[in-house]
Protein backbone atom coordinates (compact mmCIF):
# COMPACT_ATOMS: atom_id res chain seq x y z
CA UNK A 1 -1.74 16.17 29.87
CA UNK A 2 0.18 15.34 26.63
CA UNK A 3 1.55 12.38 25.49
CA UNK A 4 2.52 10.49 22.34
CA UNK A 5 4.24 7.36 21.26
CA UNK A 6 5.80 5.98 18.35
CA UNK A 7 5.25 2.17 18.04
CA UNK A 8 6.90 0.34 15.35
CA UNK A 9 4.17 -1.91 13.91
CA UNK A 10 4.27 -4.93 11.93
CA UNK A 11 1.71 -5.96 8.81
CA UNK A 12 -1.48 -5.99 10.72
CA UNK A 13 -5.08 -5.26 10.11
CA UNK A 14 -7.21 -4.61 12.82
CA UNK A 15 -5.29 -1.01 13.95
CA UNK A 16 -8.53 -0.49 16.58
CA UNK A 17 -7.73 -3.65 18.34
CA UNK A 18 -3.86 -2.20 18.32
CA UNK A 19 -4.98 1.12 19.63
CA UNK A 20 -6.78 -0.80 22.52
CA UNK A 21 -3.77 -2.95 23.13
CA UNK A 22 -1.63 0.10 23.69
CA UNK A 23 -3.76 1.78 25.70
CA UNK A 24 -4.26 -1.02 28.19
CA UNK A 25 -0.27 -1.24 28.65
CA UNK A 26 -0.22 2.30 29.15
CA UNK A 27 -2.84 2.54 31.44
CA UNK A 28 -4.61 5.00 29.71
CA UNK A 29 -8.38 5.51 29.00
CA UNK A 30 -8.19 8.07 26.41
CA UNK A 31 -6.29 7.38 23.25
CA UNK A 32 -5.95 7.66 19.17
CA UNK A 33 -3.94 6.87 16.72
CA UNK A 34 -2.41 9.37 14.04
CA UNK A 35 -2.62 7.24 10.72
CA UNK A 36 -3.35 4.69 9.65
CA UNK A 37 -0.88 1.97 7.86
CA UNK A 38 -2.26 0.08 4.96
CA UNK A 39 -2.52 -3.65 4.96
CA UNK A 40 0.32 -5.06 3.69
CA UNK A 41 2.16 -1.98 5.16
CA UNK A 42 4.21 -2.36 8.31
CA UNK A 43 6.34 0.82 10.49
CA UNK A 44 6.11 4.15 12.55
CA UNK A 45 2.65 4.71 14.13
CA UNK A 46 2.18 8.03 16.51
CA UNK A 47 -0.03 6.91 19.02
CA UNK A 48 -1.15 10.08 21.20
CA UNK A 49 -3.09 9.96 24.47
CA UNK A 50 -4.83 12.40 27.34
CA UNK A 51 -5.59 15.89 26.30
CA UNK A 52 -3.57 15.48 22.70
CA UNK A 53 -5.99 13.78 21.62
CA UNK A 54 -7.88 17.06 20.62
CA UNK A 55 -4.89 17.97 18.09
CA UNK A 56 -4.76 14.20 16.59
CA UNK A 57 -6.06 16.27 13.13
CA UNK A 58 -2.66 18.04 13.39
CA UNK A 59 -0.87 14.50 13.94
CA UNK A 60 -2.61 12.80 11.51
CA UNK A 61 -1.52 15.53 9.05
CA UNK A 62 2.23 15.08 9.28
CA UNK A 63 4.31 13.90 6.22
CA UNK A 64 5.13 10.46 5.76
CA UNK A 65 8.51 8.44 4.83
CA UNK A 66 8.67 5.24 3.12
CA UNK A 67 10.91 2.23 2.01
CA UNK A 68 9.10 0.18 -0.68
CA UNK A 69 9.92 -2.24 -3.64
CA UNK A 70 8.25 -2.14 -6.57
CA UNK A 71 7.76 -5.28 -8.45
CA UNK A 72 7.79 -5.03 -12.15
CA UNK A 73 5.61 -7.06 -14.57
CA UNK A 74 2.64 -7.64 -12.62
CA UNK A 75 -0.90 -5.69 -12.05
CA UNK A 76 -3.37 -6.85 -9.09
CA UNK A 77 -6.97 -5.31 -7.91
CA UNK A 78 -5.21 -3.88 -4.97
CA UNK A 79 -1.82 -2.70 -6.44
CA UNK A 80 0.33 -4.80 -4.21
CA UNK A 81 1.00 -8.20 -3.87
CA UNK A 82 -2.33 -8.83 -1.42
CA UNK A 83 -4.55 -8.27 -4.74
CA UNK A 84 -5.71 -11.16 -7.04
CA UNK A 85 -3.55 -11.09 -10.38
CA UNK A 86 -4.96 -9.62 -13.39
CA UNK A 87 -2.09 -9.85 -15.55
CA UNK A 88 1.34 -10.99 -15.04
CA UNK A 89 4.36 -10.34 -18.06
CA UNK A 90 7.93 -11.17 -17.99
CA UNK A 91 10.10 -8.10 -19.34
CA UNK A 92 13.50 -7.35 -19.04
CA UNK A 93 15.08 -4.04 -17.48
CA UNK A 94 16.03 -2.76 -20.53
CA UNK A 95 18.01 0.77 -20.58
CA UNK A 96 14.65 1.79 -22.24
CA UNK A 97 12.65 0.74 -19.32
CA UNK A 98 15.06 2.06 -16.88
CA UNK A 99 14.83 5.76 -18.46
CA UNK A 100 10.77 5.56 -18.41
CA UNK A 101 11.23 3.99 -14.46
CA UNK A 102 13.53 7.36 -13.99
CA UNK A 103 11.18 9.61 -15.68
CA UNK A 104 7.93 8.47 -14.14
CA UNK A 105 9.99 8.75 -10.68
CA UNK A 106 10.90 12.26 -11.08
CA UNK A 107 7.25 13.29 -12.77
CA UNK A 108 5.44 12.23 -9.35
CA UNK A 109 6.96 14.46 -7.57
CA UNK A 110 4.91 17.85 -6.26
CA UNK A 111 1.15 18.09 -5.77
CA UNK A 112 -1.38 15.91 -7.62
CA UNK A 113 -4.62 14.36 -7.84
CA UNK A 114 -4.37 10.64 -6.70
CA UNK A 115 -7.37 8.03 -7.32
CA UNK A 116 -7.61 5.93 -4.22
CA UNK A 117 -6.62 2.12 -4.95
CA UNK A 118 -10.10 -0.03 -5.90
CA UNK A 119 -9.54 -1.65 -2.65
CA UNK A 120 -9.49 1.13 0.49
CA UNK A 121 -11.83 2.30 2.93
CA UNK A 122 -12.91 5.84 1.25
CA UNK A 123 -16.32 6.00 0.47
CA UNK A 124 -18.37 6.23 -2.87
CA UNK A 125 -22.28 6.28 -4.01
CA UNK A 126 -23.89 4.76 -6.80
CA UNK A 127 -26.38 6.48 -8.84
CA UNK A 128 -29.40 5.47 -6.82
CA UNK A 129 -27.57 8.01 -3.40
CA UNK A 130 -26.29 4.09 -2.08
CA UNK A 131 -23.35 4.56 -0.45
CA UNK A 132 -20.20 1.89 0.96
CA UNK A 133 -16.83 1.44 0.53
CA UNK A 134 -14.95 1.28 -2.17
CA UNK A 135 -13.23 -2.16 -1.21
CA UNK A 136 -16.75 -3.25 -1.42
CA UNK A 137 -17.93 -2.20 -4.70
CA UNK A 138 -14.62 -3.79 -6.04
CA UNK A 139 -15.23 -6.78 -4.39
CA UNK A 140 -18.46 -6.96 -5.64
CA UNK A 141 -17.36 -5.83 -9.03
CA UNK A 142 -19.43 -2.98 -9.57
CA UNK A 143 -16.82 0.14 -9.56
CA UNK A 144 -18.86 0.86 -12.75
CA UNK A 145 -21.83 1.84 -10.56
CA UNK A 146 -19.60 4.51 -8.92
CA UNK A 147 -21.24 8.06 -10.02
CA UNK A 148 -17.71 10.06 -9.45
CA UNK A 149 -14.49 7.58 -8.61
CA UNK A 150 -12.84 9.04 -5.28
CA UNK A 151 -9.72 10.77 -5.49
CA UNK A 152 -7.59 13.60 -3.18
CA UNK A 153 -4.82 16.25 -3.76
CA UNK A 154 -1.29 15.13 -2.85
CA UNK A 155 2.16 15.53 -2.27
CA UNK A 156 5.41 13.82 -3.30
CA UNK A 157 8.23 16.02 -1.71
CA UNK A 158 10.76 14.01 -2.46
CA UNK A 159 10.78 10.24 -4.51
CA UNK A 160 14.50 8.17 -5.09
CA UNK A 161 15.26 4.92 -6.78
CA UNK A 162 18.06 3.76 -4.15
CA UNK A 163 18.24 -0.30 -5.39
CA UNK A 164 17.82 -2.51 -8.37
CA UNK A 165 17.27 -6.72 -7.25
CA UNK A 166 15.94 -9.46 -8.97
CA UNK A 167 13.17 -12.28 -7.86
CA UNK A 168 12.15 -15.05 -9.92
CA UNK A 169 8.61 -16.39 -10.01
CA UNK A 170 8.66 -18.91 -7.87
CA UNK A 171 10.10 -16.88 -5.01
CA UNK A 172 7.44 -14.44 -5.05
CA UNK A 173 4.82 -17.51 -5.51
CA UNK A 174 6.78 -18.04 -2.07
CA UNK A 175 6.00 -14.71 -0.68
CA UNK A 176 2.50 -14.62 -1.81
CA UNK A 177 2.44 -17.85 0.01
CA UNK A 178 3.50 -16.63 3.16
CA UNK A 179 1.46 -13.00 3.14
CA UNK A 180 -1.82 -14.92 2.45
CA UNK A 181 -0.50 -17.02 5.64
CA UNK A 182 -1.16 -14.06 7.71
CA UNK A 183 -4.81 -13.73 5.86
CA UNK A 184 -5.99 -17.25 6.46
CA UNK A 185 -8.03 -16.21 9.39
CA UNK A 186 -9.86 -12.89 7.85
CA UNK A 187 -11.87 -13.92 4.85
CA UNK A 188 -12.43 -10.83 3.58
CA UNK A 189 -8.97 -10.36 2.62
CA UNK A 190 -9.76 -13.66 0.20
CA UNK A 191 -6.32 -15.38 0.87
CA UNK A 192 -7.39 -18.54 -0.99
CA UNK A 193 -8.55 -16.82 -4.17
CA UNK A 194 -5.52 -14.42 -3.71
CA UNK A 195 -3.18 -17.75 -3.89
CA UNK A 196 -4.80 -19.34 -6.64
CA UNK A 197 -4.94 -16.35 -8.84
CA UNK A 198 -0.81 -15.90 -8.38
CA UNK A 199 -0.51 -20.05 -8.88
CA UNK A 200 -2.39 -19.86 -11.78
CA UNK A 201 -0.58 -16.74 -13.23
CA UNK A 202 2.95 -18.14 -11.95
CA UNK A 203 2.60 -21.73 -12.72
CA UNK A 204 0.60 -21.78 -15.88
CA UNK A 205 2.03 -19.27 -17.37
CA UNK A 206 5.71 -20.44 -17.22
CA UNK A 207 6.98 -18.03 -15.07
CA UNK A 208 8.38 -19.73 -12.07
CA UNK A 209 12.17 -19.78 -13.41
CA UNK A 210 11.69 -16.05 -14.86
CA UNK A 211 13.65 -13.31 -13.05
CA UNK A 212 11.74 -10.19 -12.37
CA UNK A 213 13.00 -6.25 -11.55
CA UNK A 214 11.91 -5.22 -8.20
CA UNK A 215 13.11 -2.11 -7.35
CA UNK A 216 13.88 -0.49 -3.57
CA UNK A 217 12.51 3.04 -3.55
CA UNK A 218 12.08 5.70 -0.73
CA UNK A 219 9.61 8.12 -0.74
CA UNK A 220 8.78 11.27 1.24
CA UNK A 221 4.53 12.50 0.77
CA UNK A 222 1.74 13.93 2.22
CA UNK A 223 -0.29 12.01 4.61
CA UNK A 224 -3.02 10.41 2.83
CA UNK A 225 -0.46 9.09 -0.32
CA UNK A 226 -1.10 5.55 -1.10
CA UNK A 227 2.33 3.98 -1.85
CA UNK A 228 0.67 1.42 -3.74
CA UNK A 229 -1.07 3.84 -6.36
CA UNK A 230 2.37 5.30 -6.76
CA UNK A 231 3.53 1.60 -7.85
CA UNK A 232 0.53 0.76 -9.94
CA UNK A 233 1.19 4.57 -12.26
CA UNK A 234 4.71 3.70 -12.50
CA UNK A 235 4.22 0.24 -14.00
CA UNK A 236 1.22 1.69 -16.07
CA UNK A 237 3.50 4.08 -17.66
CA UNK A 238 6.25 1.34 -18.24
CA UNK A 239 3.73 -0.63 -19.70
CA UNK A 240 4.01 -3.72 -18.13
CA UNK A 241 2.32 -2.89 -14.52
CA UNK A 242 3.64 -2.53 -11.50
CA UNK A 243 2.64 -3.38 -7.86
CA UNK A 244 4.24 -2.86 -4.42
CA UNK A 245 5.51 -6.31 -2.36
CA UNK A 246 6.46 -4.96 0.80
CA UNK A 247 6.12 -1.05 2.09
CA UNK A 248 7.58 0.26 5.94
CA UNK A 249 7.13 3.18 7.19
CA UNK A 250 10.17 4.72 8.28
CA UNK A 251 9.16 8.24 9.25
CA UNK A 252 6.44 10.70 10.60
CA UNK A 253 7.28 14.19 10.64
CA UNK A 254 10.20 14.23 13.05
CA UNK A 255 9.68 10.76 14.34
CA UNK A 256 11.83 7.89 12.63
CA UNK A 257 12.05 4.43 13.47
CA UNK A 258 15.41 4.49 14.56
């Protein structure tokens, strides 16, 4: 038997407990995904059941699409806005910054080796052979421990800067405010440190009334392409760090969200 769906899903965490809410509607006993979405992430998930489930390798391989803003000025331990702050700078979009934007845009694209984020689910070892994840040694602060930092071959086929917008301090304060609303109940996702780091950074520093670049950018990559990492090189290269605030899937393969 084959069968596959595409289910449009919002920012979510807990894709098993998805996969088993899907299946129960469906009626089906045997099911996977074909990807997973990241946290802050929301979109197109292939969902494929019965006998397909044998080719989910193939699924799972398909190229991705994305819509994501990148918000300039700001670097976090998880390169998006779910991350506590580690430094937060207000800079203009100057016509220099907008050529070094451009340039870093078109230099990701083709094949190249990507660290994973500090905080994702890949696995690393320490020198002793110890091995966990490598949300966990950056939560514990000990990515230093790592004997070789994870990383994987990938693929930008195609990377546009569609949208320039502005958002001042204290609306993304607001934002913050209502993501770590959706992370109250799942402590390991430290929603009240995650606030307070962003208050502190916002509030203290003087930012609140500052207007920041965030700009809407589409991407088309290999599965396995962290959107986020893409955001944190481009503000690296800028200089003043860069983070993703929202991401959505809009494609998988053939399958849009249309």
């Amino acid at each position: 038997m084959f069968m596959s769906v595409s289910y449009y899903m919002s920012v979510s965490y807990y894709m098993h407990s998805q996969e088993r809410r899907t299946t129960t509607s469906l009626g089906s006993t045997k099911a996977t995904w074909t990807g997973r979405l990241d946290p802050m992430a929301e979109g197109l998930v292939i969902f494929v059941f019965g006998d397909e489930c044998r080719n989910h390798r193939i699924w799972h391989a398909l190229p991705k699409r994305y819509n994501f803003n990148l918000f300039l000025g700001a670097q976090t331990d998880t390169y998006d806005s779910f991350g506590c702050v580690k430094r937060l700078v207000f800079r203009n979009l100057s016509q220099d910054m907008t050529r070094q934007v451009q340039s870093e845009v078109e230099r990701l694209i083709g094949e190249r080796l990507q660290p994973f984020p500090p905080f994702s689910s890949i696995s690393a070892r320490n020198s002793s052979g110890f091995t966990q994840s490598l949300w966990k040694w950056a939560k514990e602060g000990r990515l230093a421990d790592i004997v070789k930092y994870p990383s994987r071959n990938r693929t930008v086929y195609a990377f546009r800067w569609m949208e320039t917008r502005f958002i001042t301090g204290k609306e993304m304060l607001h934002k913050v405010k209502k993501d770590c609303d959706l992370l109250a109940d799942k402590p390991a996702f430290r929603a009240r440190q995650i606030l307070r780091s962003w208050e502190d950074a916002v509030i203290r520093g003087n930012l609140s009334d500052k207007s920041f670049p965030v700009l809407g950018m589409e991407v088309e990559c290999s599965s396995g392409t962290y959107v986020r990492g893409l955001c944190h090189e481009i503000g690296r290269k800028v200089g003043c760090g860069g983070i993703a605030i929202d991401i959505i899937r809009t494609g998988v393969g053939s399958y849009t969200n249309r």
